[in-house]
Protein backbone atom coordinates (compact mmCIF):
# COMPACT_ATOMS: atom_id res chain seq x y z
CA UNK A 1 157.38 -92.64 -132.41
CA UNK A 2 153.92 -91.82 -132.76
CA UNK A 3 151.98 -89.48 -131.32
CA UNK A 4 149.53 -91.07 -129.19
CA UNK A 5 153.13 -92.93 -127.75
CA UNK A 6 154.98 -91.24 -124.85
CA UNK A 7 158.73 -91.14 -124.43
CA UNK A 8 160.20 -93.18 -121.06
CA UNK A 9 160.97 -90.00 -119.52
CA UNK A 10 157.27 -88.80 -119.78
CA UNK A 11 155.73 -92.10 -118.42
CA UNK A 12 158.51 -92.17 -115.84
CA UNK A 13 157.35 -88.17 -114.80
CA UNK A 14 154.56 -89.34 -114.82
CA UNK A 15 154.49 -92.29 -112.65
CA UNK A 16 156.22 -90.20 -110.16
CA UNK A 17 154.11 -87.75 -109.78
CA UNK A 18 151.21 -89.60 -109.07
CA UNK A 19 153.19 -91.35 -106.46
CA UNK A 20 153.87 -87.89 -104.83
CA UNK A 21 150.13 -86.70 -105.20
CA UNK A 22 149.00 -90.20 -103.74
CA UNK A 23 151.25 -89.44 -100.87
CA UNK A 24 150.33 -86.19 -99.96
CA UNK A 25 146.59 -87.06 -100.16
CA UNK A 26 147.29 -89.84 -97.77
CA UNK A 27 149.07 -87.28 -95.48
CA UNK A 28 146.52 -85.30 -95.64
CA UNK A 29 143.81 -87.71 -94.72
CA UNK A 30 146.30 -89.22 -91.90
CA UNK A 31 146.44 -85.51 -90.64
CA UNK A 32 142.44 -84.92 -90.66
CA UNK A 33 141.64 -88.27 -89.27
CA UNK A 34 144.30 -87.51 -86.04
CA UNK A 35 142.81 -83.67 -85.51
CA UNK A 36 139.19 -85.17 -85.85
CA UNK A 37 140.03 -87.73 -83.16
CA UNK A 38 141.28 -85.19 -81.08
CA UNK A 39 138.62 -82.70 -80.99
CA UNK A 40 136.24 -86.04 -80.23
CA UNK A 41 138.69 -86.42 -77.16
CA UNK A 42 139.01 -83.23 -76.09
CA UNK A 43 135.32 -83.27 -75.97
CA UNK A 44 134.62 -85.91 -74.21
CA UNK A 45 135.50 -88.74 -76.23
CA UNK A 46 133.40 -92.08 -76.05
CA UNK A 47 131.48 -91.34 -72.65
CA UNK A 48 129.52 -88.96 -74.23
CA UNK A 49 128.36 -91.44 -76.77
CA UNK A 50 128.19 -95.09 -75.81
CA UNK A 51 125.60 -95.52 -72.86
CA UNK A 52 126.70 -94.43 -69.06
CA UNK A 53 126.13 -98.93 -68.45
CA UNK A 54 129.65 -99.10 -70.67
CA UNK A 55 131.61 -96.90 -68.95
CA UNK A 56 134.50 -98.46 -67.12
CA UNK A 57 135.14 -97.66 -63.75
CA UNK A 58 139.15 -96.53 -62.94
CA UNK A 59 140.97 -97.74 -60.09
């Protein structure tokens, strides 16, 4: 084998890990998106930005 080559085990380490970093950066994201949504919520959500004409009235 030659050294630029990498053994199966290496590619297969590898592969894996990326797989696991990919996943916990989508986690993370997931988990940013959901408390920035909340805080927007908590805070008066969409009546505080889309014109008081919009608003729907509740039964």
């Amino acid at each position: 084998m030659s050294p630029g080559e990498r053994s199966e085990d290496a590619i297969r380490r590898a592969v894996l890990t990326h797989r696991i970093r990919i996943l916990t950066l989508s986690l993370a994201a997931l988990t940013v998106a959901l408390v920035a949504y909340r805080i927007f919520d908590m805070s008066g959500g969409w009546q505080r930005v889309l014109p008081p004409e919009w608003a729907v009235e509740k039964k």
